[in-house]
N, C-alpha and C. Protein backbone atom coordinates (compact mmCIF):
# COMPACT_ATOMS: atom_id res chain seq x y z
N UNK A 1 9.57 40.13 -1.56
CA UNK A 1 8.60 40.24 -0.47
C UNK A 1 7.29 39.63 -0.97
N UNK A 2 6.70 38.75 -0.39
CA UNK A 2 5.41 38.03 -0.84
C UNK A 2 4.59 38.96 -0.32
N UNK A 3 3.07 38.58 -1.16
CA UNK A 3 1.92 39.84 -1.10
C UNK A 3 1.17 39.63 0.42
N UNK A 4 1.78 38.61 1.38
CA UNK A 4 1.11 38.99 2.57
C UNK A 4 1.85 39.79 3.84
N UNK A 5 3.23 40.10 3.42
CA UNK A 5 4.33 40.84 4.07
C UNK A 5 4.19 42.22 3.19
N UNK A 6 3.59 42.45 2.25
CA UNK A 6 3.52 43.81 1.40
C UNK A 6 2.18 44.18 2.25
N UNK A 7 1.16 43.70 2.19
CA UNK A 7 -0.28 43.95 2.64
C UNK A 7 -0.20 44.40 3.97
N UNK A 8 0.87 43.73 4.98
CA UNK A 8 1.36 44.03 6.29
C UNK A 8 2.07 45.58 6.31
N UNK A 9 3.07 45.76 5.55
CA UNK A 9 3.36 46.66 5.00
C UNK A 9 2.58 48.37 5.39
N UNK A 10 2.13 47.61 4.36
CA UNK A 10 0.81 48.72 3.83
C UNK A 10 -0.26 49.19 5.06
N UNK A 11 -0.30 48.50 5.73
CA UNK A 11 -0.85 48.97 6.76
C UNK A 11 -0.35 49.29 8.12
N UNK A 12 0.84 48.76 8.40
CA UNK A 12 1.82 49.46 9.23
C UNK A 12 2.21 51.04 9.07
N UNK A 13 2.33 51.08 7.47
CA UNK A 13 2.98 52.50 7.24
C UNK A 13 1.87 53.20 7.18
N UNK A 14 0.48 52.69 7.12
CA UNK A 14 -0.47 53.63 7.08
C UNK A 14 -1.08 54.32 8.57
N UNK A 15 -0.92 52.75 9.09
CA UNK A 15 -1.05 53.62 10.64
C UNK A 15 -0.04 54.65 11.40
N UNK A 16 1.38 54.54 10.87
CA UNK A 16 2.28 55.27 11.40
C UNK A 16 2.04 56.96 10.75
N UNK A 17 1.65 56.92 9.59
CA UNK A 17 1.32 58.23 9.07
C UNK A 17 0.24 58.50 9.71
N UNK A 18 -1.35 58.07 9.94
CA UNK A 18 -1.96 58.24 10.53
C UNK A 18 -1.55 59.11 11.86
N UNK A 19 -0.39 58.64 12.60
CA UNK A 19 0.04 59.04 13.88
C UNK A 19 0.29 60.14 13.81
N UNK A 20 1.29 60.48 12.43
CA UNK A 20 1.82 61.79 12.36
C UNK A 20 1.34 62.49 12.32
N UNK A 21 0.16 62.45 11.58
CA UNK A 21 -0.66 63.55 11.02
C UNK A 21 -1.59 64.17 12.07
N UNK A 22 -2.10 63.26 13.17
CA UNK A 22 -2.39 63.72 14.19
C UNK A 22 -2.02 64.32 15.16
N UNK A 23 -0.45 64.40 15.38
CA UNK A 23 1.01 65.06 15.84
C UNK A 23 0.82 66.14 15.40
N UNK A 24 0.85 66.71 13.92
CA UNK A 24 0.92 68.11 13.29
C UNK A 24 -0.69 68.75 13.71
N UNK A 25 -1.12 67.83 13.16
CA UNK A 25 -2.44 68.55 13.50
C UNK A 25 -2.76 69.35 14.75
N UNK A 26 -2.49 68.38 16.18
CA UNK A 26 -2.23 69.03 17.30
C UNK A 26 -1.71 69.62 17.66
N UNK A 27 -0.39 70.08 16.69
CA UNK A 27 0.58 70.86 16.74
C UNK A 27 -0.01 72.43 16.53
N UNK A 28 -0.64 72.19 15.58
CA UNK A 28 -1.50 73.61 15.23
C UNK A 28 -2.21 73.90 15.40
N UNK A 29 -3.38 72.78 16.05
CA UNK A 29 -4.36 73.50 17.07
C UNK A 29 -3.97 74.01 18.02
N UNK A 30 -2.70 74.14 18.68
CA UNK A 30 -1.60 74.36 20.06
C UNK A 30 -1.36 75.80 19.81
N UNK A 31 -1.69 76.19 18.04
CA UNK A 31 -0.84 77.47 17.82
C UNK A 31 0.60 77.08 17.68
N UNK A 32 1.23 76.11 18.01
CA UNK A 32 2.28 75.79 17.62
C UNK A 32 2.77 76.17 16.59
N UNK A 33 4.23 76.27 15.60
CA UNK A 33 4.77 76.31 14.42
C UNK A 33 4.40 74.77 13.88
N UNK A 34 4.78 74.94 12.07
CA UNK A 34 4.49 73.60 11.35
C UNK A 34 5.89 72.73 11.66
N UNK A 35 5.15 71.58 11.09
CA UNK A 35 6.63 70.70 11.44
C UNK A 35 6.71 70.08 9.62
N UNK A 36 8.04 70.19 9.36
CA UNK A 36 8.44 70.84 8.16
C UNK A 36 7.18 71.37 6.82
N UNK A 37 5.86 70.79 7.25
CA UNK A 37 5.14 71.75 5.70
C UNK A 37 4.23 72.01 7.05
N UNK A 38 2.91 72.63 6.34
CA UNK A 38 1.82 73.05 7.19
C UNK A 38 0.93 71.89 6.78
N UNK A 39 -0.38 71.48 7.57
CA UNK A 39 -1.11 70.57 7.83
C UNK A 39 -1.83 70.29 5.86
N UNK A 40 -1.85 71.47 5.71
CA UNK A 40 -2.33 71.17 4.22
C UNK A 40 -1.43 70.24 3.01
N UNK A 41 -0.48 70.34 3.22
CA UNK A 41 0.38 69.75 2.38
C UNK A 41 0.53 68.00 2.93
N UNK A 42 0.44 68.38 4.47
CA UNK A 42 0.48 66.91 4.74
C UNK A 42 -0.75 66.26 4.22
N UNK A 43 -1.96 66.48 4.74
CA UNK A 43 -2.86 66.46 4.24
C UNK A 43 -3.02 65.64 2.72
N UNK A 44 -2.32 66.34 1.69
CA UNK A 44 -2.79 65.84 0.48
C UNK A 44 -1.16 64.90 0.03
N UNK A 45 -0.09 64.85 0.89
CA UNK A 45 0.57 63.84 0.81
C UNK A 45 -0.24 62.63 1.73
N UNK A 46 -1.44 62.79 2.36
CA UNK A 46 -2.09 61.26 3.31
C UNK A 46 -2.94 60.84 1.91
N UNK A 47 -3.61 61.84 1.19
CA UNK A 47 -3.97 61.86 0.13
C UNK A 47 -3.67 60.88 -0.90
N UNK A 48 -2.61 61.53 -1.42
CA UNK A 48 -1.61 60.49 -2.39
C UNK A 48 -1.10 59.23 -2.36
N UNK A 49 -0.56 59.00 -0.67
CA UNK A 49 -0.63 57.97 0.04
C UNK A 49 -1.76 56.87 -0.23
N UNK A 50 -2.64 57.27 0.37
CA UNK A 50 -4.03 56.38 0.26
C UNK A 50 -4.02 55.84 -1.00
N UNK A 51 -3.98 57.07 -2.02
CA UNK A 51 -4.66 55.97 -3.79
C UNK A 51 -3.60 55.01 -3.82
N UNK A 52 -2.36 55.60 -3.39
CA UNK A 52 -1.32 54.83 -3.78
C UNK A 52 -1.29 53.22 -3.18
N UNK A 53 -1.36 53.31 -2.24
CA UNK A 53 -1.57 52.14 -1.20
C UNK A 53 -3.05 51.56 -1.68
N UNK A 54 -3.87 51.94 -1.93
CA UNK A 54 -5.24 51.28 -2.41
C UNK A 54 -5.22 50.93 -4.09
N UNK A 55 -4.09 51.37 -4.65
CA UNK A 55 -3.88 50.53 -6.19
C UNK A 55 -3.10 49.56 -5.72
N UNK A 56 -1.90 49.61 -5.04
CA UNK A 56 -0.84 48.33 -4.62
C UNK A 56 -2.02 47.22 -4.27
N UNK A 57 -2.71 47.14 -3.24
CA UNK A 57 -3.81 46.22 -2.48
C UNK A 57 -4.78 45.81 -3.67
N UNK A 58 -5.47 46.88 -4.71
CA UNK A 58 -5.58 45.98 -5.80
C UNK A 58 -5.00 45.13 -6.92
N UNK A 59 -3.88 45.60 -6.75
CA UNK A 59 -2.99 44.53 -7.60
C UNK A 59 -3.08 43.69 -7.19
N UNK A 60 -2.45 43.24 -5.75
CA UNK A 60 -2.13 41.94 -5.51
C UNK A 60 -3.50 41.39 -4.79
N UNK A 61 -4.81 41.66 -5.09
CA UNK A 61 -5.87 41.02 -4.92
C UNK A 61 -5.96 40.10 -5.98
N UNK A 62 -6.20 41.05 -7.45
CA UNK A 62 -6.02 40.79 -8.82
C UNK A 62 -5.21 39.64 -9.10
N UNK A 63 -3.58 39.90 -8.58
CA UNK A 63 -2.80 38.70 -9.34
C UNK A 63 -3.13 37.80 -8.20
N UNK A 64 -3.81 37.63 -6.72
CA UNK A 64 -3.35 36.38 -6.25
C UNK A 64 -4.31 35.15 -6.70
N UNK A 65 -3.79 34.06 -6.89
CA UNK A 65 -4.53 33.06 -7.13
C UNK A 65 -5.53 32.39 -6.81
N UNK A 66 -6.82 32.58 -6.87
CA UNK A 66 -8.15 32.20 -6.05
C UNK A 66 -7.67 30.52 -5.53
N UNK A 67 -8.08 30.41 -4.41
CA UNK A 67 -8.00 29.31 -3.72
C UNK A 67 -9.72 28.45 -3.90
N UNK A 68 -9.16 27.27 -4.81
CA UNK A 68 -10.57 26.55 -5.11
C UNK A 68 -11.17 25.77 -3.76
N UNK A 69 -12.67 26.48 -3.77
CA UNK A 69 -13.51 25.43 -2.65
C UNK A 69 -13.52 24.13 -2.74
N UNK A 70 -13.36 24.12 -1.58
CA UNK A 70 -13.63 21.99 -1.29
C UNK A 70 -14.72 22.50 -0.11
N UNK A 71 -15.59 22.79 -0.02
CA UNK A 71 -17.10 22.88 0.61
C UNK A 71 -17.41 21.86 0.21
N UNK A 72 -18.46 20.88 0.91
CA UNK A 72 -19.25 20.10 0.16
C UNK A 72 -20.47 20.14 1.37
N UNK A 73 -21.98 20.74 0.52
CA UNK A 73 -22.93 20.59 1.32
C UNK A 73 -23.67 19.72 1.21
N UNK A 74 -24.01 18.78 2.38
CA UNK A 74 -24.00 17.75 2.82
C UNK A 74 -25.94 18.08 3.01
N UNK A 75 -27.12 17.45 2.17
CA UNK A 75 -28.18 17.25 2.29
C UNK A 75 -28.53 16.01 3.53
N UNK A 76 -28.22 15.13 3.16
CA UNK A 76 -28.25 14.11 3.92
C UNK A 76 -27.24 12.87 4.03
N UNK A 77 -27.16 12.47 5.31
CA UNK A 77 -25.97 11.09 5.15
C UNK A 77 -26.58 9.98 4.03
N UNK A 78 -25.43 9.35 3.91
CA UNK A 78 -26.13 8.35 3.17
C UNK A 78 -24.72 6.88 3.67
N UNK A 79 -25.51 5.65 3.68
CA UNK A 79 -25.14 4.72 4.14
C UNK A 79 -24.33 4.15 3.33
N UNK A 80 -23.06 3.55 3.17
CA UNK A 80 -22.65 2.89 2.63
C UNK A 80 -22.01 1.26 2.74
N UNK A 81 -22.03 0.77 2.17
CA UNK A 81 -21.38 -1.28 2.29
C UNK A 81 -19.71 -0.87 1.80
N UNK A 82 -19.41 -1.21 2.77
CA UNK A 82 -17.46 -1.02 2.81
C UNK A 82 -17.17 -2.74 2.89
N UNK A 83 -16.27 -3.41 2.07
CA UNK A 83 -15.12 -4.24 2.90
C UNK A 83 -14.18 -4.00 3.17
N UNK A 84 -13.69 -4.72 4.19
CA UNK A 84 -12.65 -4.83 4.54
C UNK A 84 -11.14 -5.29 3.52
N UNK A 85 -10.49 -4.93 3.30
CA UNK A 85 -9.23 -5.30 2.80
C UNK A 85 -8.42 -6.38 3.01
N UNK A 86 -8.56 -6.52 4.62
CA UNK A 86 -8.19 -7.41 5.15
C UNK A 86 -8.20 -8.72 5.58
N UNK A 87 -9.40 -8.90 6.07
CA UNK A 87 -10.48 -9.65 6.59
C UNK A 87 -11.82 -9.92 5.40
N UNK A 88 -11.99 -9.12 4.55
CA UNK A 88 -12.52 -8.97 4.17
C UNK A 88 -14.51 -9.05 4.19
N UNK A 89 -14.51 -8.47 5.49
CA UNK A 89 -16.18 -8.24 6.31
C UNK A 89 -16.54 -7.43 5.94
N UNK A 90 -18.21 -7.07 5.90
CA UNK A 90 -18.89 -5.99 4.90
C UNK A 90 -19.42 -5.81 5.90
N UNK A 91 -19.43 -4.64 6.07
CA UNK A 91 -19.94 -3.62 7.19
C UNK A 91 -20.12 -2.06 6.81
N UNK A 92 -21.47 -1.39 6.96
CA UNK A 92 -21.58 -0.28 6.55
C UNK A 92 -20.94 1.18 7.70
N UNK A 93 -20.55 2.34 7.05
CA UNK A 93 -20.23 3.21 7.70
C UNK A 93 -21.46 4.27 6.84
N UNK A 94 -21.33 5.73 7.74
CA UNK A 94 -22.28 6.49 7.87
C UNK A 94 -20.99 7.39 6.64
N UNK A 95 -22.01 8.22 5.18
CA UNK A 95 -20.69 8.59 4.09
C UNK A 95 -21.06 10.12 3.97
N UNK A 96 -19.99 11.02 4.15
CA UNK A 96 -20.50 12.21 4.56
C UNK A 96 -20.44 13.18 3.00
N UNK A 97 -19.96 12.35 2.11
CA UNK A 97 -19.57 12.63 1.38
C UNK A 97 -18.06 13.95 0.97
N UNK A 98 -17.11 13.59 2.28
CA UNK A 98 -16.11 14.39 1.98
C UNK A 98 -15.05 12.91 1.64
N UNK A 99 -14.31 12.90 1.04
CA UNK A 99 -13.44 12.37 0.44
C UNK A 99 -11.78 13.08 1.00
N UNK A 100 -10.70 12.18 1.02
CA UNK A 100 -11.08 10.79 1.85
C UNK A 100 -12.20 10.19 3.11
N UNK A 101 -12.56 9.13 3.02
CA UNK A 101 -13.33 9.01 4.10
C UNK A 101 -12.97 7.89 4.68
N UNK A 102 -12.51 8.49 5.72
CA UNK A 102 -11.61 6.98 6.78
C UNK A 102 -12.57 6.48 7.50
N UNK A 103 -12.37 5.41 7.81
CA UNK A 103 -13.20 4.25 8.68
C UNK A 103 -12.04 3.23 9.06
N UNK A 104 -12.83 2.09 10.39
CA UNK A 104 -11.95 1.44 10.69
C UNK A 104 -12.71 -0.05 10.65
N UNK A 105 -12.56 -1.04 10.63
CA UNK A 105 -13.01 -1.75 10.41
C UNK A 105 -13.59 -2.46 11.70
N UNK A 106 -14.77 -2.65 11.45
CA UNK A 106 -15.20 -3.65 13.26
C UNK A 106 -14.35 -4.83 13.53
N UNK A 107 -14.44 -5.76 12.68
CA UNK A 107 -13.78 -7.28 12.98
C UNK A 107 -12.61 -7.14 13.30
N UNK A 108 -11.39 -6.60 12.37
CA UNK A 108 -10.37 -6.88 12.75
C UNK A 108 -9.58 -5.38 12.94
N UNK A 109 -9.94 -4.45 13.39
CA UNK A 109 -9.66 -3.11 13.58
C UNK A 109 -8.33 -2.02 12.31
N UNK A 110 -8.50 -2.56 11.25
CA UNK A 110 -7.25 -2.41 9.94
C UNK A 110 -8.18 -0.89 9.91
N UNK A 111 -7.09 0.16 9.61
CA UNK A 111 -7.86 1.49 9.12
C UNK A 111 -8.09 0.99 7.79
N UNK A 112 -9.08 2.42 6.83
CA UNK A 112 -9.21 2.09 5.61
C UNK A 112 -9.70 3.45 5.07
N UNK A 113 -9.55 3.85 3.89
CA UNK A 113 -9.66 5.10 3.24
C UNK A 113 -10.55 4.64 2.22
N UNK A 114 -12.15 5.40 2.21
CA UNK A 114 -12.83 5.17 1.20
C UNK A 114 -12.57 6.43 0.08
N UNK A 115 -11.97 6.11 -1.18
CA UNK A 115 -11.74 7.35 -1.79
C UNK A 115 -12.49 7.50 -3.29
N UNK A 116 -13.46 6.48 -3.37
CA UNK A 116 -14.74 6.87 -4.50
C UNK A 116 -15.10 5.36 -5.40
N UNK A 117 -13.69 4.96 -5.39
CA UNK A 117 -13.73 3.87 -6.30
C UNK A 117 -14.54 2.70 -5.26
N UNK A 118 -14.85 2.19 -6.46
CA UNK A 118 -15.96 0.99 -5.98
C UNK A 118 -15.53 0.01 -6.26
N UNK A 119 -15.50 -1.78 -5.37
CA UNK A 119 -15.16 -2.93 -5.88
C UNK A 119 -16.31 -3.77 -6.19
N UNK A 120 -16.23 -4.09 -7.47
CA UNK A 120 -17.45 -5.01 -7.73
C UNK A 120 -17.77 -6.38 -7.53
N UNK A 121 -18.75 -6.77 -6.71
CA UNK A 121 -18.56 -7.82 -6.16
C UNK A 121 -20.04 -7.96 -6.30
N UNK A 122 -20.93 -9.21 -5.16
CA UNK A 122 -21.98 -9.48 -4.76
C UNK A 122 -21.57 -9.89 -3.34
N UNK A 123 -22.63 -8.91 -2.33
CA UNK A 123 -22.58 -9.70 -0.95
C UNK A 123 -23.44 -11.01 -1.23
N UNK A 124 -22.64 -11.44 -0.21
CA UNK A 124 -23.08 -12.93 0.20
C UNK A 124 -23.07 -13.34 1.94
N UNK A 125 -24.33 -13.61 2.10
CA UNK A 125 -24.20 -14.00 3.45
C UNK A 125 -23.91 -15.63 4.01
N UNK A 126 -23.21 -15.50 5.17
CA UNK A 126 -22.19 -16.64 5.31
C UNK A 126 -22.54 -16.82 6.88
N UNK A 127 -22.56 -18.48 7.18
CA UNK A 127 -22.33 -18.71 8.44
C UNK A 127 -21.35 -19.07 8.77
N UNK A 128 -20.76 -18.78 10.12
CA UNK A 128 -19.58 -18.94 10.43
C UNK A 128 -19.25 -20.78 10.38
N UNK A 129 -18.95 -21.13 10.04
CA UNK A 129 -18.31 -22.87 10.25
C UNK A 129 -17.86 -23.31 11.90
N UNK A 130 -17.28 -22.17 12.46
CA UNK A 130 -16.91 -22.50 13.68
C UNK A 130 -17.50 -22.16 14.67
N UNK A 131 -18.48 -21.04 14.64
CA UNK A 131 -19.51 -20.23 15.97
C UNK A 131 -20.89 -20.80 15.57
N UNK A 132 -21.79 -20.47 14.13
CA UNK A 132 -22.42 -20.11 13.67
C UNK A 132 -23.13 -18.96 13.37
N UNK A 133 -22.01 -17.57 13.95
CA UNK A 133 -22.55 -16.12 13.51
C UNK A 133 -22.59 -16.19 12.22
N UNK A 134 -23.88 -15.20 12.14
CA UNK A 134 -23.97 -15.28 10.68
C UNK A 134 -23.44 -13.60 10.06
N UNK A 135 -23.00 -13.20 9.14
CA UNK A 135 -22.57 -11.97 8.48
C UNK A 135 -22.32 -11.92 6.59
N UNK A 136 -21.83 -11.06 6.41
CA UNK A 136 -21.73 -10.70 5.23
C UNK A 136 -20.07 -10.57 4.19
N UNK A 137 -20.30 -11.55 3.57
CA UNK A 137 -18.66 -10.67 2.89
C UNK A 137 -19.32 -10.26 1.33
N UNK A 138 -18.04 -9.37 0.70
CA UNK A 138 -18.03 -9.08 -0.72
C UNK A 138 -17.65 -10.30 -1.01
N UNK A 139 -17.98 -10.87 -2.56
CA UNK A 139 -17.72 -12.04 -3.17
C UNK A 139 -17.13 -10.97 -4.31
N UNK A 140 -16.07 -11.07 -4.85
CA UNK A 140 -15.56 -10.35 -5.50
C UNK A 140 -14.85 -11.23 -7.04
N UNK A 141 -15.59 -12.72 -6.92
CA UNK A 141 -14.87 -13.45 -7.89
C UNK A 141 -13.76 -14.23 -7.71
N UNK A 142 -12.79 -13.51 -6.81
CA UNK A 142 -11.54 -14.57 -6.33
C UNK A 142 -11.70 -15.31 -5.60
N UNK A 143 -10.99 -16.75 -6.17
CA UNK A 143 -11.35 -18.20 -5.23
C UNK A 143 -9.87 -18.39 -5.07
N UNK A 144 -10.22 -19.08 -3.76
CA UNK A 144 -11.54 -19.04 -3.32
C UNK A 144 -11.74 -18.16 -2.26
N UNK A 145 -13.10 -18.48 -2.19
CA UNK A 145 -13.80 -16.97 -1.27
C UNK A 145 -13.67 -17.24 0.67
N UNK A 146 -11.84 -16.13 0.98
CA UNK A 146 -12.07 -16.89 2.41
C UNK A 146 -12.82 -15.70 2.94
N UNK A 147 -13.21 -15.87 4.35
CA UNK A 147 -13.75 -14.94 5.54
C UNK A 147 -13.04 -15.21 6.98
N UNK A 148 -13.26 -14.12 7.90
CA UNK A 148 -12.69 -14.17 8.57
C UNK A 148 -13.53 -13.48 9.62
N UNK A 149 -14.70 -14.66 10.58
CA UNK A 149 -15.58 -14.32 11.50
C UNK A 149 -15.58 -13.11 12.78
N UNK A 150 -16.64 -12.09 12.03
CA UNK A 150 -16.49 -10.83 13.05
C UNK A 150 -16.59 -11.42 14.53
N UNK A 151 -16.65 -12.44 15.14
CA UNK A 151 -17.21 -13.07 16.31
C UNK A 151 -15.77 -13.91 16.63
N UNK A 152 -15.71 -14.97 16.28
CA UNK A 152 -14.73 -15.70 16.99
C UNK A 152 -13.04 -15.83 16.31
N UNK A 153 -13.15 -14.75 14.82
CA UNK A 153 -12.11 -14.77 14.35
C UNK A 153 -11.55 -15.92 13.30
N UNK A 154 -12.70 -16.96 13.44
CA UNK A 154 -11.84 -18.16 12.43
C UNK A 154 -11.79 -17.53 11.25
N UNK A 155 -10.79 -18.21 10.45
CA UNK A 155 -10.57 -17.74 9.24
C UNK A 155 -11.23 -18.97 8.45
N UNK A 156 -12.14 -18.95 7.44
CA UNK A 156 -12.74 -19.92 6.79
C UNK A 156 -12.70 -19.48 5.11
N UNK A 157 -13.21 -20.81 4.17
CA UNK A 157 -13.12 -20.67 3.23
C UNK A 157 -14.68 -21.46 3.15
N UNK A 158 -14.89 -20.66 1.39
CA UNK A 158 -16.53 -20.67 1.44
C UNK A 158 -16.22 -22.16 0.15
């Protein structure tokens, strides 16, 4: 039986005694006879009950395994320069600092998971060859350096 079907337990059988005891009790405020002991005996069997049931509930407080926080309090947003994977367009998202942090990309709509690591590069700003929008890619060293215009889509090489 796992400790959240014991804890259930434990308080099922406590309310059902609860019941009883209020049964006898009324029984003998009625003047009634006892029902098998007299109210005193029940009494200090609700007694015994209780510690008993309130050491079980500390045990398995004790052994269960604290569940580690992932809280993260958030002072202020802070902006970040994402590329794209794909397309490879630099475009910032708003970073809340919870991890993963999904975004989608403007230009060419590819999801993307920011998960801490950083690619080292230099932006470089670029005009398009075929519109003349102008924008941003990571230059990341690999040649050569293509792009792929948030505007009309050409795919170009720098």
């Amino acid at each position: 039986m796992n400790q959240k079907n014991l804890l259930k337990v434990i308080v099922i059988v406590s309310i059902i005694y609860f019941i009883w005891l209020f049964i006898v009790a009324m029984q003998q405020a009625r003047g009634g006879g006892e029902i098998l002991f007299p109210l005193k005996i029940w009494s200090i069997v609700g007694i015994v009950l209780y510690i008993f049931f309130l050491l079980v509930e500390l045990i398995v407080y004790a052994t269960t395994p604290k569940a580690e926080g992932k809280e993260i309090k958030i002072v202020s947003e802070v902006i970040k320069k994402v590329m794209c994977s794909q397309c490879h367009t630099t475009f910032t998202i708003s970073d809340t600092g919870v991890r993963p942090l999904k975004y989608t990309c403007p230009n060419c709509g590819k999801e993307g998971v920011l998960r801490g690591k950083r690619v080292k590069g230099v932006a470089r700003h670029i005009t398009c060859s075929n519109c003349g929008n102008e924008f941003d890619v990571l230059d990341t060293g690999e040649k050569p350096l293509t792009y792929v215009c948030p505007s009309c889509h050409y795919e170009g090489v720098v």
